[in-house]
C-alpha atoms as a PDB file:
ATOM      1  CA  UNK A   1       0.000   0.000   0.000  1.00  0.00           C
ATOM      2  CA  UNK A   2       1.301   3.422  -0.502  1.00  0.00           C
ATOM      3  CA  UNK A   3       2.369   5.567   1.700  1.00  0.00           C
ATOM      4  CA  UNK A   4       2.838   9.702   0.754  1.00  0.00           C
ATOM      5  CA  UNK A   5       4.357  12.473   3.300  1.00  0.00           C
ATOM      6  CA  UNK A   6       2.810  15.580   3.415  1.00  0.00           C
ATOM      7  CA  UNK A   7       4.625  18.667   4.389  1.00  0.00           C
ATOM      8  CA  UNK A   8       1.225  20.376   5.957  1.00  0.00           C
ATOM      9  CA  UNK A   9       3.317  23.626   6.614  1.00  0.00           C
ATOM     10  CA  UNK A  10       4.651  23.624   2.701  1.00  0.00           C
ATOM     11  CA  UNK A  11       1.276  22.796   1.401  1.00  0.00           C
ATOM     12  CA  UNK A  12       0.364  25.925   3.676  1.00  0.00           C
ATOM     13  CA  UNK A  13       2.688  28.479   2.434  1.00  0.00           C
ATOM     14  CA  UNK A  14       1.848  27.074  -1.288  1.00  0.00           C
ATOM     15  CA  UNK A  15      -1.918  27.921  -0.341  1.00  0.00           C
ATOM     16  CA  UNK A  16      -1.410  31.395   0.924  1.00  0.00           C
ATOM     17  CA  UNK A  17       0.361  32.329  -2.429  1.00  0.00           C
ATOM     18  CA  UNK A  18      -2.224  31.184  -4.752  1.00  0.00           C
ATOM     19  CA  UNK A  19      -5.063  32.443  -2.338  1.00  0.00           C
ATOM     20  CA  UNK A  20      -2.960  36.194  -2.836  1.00  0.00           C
ATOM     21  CA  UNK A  21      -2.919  35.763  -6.783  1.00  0.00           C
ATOM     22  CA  UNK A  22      -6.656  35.255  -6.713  1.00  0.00           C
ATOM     23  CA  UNK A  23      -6.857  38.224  -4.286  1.00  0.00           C
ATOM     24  CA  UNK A  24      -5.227  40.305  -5.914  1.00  0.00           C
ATOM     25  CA  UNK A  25      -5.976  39.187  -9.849  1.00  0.00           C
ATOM     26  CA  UNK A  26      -9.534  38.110  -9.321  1.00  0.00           C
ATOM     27  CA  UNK A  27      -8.936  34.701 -11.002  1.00  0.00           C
ATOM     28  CA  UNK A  28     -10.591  31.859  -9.321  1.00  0.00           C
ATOM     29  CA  UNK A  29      -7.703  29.032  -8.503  1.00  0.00           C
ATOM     30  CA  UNK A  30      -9.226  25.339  -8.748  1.00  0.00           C
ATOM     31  CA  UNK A  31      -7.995  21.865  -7.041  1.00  0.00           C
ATOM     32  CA  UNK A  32      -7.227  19.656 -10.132  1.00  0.00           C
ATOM     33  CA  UNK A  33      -8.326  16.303  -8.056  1.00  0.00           C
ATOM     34  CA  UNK A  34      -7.126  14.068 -10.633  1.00  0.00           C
ATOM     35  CA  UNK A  35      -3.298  16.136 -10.523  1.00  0.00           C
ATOM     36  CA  UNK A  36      -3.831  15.962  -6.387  1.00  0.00           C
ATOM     37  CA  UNK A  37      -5.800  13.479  -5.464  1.00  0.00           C
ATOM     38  CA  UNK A  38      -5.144  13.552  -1.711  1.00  0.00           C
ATOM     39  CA  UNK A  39      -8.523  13.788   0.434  1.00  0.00           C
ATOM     40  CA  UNK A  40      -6.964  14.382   3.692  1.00  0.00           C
ATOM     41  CA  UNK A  41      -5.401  17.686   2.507  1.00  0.00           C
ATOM     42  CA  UNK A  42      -9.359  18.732   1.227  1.00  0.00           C
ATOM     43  CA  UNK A  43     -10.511  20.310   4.350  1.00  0.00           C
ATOM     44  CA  UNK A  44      -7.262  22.499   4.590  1.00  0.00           C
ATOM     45  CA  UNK A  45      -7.136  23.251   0.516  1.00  0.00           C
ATOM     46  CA  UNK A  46     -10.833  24.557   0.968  1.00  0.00           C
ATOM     47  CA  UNK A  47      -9.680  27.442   3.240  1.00  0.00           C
ATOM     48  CA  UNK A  48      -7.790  28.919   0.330  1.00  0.00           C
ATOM     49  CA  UNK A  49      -8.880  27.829  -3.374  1.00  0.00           C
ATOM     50  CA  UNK A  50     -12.293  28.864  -4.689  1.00  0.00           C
ATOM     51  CA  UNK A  51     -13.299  25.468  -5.845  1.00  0.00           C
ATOM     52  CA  UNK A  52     -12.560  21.663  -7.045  1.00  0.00           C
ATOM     53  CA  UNK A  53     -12.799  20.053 -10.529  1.00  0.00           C
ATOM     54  CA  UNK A  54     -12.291  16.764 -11.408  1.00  0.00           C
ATOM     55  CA  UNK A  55     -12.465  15.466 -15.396  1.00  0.00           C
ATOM     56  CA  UNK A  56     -13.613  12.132 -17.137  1.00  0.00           C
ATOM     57  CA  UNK A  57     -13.506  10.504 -20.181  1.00  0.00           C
ATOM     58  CA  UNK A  58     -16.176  11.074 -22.293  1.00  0.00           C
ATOM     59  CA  UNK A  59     -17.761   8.812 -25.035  1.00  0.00           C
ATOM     60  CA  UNK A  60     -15.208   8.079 -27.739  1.00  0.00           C
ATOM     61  CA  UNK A  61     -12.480   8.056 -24.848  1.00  0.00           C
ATOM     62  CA  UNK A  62     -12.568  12.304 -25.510  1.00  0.00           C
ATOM     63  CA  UNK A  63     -12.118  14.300 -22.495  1.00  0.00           C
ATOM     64  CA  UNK A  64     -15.219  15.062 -20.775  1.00  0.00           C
ATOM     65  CA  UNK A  65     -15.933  19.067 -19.592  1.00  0.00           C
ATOM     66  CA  UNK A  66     -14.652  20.330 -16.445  1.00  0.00           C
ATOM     67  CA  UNK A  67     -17.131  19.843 -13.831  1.00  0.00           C
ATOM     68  CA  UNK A  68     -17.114  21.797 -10.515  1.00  0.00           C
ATOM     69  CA  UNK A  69     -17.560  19.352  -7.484  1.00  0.00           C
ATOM     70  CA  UNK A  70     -16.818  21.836  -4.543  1.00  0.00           C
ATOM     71  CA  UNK A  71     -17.772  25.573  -5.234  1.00  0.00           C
ATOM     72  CA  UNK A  72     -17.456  27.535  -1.640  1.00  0.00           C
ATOM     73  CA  UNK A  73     -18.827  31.055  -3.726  1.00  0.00           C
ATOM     74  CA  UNK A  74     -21.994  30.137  -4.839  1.00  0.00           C
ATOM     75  CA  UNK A  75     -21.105  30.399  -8.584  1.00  0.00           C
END
């Protein structure tokens, strides 16, 4: 079974910087779930990013659309 370290204060400090660019640039900064897939680190990613999105495969094995699964802003 695998086994992957977290450096909770890193993760932290990567957080704060992309919560300032959407501060400051109004962009809205997504968890790419399939890039991170790491569900313990949800609750404290949640505190910073705007939202989740996760993709599939569609029929024909063609990317499916981004779908929002988390969206903290009501949009």
């Amino acid at each position: 079974m695998p086994c992957y370290i977290i450096d909770a204060a890193a993760l932290r400090r990567n957080l704060t910087v992309l919560k300032g660019v959407a501060d400051r640039t109004g962009a809205r900064i997504l968890l790419a779930q399939k890039a991170f897939s790491c569900a313990a680190t949800y609750p404290l990613c949640a505190r910073y990013l705007a939202s989740t999105t996760a993709r599939s495969l569609a029929r024909g094995g063609a990317l499916g659309t981004t779908r929002p699964t988390v969206n903290r802003h009501g949009t």
